[in-house]
N, C-alpha and C. Protein backbone atom coordinates (compact mmCIF):
# COMPACT_ATOMS: atom_id res chain seq x y z
N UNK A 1 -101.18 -16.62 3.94
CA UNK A 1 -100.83 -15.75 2.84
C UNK A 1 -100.50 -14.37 3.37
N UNK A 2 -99.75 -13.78 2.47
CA UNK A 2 -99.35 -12.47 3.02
C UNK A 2 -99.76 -11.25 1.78
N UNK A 3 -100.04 -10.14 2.15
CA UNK A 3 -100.93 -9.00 1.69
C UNK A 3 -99.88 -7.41 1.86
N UNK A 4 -100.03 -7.05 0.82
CA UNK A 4 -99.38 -5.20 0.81
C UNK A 4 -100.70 -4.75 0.32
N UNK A 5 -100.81 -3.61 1.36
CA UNK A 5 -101.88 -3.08 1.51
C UNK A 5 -101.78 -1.42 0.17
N UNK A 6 -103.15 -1.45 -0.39
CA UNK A 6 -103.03 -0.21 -1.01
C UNK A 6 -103.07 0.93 -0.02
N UNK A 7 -102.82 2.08 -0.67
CA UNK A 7 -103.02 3.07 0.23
C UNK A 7 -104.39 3.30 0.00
N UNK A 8 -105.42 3.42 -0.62
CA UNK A 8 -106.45 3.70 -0.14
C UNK A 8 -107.29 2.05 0.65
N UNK A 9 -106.90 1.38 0.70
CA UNK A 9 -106.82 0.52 1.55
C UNK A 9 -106.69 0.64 2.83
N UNK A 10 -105.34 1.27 3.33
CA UNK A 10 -105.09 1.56 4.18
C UNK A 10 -106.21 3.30 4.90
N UNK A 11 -106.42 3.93 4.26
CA UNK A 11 -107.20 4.90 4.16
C UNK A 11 -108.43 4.56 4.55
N UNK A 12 -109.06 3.75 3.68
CA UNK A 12 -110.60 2.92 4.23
C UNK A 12 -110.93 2.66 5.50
N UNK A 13 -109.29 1.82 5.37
CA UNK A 13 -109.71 1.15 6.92
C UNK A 13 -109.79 1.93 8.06
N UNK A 14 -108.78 3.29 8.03
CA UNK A 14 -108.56 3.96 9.16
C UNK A 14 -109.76 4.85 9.30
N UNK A 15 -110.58 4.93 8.20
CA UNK A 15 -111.65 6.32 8.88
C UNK A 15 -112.77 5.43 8.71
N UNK A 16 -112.91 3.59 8.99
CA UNK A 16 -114.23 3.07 8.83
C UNK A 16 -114.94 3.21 7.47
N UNK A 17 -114.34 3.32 6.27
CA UNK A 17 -115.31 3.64 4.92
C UNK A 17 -115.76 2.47 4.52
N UNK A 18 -117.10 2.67 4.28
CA UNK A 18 -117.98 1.51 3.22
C UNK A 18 -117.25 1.27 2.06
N UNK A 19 -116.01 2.12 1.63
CA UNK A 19 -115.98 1.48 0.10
C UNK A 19 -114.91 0.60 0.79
N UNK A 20 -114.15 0.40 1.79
CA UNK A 20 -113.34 -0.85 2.15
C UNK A 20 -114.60 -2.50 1.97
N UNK A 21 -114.26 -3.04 0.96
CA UNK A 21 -115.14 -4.38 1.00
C UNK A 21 -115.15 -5.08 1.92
N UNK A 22 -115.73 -5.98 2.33
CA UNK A 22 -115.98 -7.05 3.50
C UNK A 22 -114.72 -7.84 3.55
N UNK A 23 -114.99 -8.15 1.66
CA UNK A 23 -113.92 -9.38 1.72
C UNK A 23 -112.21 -8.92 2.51
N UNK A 24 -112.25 -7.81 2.10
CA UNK A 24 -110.68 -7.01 2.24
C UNK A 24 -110.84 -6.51 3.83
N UNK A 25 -111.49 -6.19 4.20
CA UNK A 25 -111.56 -6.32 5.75
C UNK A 25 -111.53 -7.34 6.48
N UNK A 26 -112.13 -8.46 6.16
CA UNK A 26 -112.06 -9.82 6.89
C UNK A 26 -110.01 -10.53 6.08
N UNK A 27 -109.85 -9.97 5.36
CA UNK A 27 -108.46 -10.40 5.31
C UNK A 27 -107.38 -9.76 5.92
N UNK A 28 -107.35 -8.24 6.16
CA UNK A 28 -107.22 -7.35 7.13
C UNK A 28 -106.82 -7.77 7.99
N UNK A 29 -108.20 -8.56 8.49
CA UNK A 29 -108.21 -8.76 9.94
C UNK A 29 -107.54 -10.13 10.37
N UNK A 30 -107.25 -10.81 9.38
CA UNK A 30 -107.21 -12.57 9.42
C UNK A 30 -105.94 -13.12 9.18
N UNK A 31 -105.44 -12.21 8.16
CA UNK A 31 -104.30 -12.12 7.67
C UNK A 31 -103.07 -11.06 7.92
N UNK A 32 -101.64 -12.10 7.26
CA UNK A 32 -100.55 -11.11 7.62
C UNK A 32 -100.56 -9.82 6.71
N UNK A 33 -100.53 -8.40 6.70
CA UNK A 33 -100.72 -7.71 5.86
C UNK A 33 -99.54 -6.52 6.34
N UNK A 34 -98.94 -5.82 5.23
CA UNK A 34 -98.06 -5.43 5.29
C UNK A 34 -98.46 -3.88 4.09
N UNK A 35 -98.00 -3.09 4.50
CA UNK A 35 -97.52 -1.22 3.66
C UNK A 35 -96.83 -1.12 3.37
N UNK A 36 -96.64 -0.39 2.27
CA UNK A 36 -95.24 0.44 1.85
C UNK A 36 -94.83 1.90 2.96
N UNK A 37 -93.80 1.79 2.93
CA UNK A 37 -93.70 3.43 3.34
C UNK A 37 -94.09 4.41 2.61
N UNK A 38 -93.97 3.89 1.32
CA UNK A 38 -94.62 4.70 -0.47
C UNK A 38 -95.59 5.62 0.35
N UNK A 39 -96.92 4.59 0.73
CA UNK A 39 -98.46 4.60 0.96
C UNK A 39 -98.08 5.92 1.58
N UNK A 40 -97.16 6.18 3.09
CA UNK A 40 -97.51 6.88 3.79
C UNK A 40 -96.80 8.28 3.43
N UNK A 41 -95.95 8.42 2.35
CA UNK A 41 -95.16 9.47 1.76
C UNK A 41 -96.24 9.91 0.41
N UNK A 42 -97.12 8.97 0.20
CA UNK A 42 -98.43 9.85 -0.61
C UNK A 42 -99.17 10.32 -0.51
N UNK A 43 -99.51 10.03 1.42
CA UNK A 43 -100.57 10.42 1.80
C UNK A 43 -100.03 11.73 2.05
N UNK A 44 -99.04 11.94 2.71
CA UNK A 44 -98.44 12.99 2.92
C UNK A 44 -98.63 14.08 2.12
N UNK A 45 -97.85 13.55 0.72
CA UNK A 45 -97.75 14.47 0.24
C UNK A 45 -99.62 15.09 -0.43
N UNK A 46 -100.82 14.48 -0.36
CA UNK A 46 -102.17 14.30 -0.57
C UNK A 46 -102.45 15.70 0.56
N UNK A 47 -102.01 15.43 1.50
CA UNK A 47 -102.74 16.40 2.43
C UNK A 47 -102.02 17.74 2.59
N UNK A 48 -100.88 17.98 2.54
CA UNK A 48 -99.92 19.05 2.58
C UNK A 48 -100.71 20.20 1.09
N UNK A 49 -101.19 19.13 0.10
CA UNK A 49 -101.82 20.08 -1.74
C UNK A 49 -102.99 19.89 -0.72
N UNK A 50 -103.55 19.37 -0.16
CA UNK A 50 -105.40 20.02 0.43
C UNK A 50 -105.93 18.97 -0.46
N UNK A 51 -105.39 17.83 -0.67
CA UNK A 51 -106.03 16.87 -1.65
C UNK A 51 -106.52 15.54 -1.20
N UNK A 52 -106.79 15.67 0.13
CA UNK A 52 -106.96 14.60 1.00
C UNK A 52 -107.93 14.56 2.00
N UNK A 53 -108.94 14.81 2.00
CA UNK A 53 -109.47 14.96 3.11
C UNK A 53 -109.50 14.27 4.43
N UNK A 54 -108.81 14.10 5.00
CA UNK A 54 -108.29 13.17 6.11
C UNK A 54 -107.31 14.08 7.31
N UNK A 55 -107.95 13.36 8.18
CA UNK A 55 -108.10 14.60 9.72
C UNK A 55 -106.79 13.69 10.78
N UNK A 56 -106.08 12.44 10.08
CA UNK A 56 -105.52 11.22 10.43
C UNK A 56 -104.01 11.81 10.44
N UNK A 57 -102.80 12.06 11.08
CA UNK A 57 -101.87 12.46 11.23
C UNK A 57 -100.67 11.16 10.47
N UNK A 58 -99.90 11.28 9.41
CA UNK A 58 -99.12 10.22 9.26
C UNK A 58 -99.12 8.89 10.65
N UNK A 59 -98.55 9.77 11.70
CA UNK A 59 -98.30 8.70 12.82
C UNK A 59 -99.59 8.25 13.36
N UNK A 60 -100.62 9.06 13.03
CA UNK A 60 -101.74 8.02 13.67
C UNK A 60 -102.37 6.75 13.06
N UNK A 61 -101.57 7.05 11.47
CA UNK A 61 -102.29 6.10 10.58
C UNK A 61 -100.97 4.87 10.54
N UNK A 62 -100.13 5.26 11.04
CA UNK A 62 -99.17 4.29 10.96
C UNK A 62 -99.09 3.31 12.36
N UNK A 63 -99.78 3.98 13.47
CA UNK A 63 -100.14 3.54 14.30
C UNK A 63 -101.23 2.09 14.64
N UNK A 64 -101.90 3.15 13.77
CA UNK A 64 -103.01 2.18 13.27
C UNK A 64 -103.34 0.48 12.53
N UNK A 65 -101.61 1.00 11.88
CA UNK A 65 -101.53 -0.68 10.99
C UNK A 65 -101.11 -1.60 11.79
């Protein structure tokens, strides 16, 4: 099966957060999973307003997937 990842999905996963569930981590990890570019043009725009607390550089989080 194949998976589009939310952005706070994608968010969870990159800074290790407890609110990422087990179940959604073990599919993560198991499965084909796929982003929008959306995700990473919200995060963007999240941290540029100070509305984001995340220390994660677009490219590191895109790196990351």
């Amino acid at each position: 099966m194949k998976y589009l990842l939310d952005t706070h999905a994608i968010l969870w996963d990159a800074q290790g957060s407890q609110d990422l569930s087990n179940t959604a981590k073990t599919l993560m990890e198991n499965e084909e999973c796929f982003y929008s570019m959306a995700s990473f043009w919200e995060i963007a725009i999240k941290q540029k307003l100070g509305k984001l607390d995340s220390t994660l550089s677009i490219i590191e989080l895109e790196n990351l997937c």
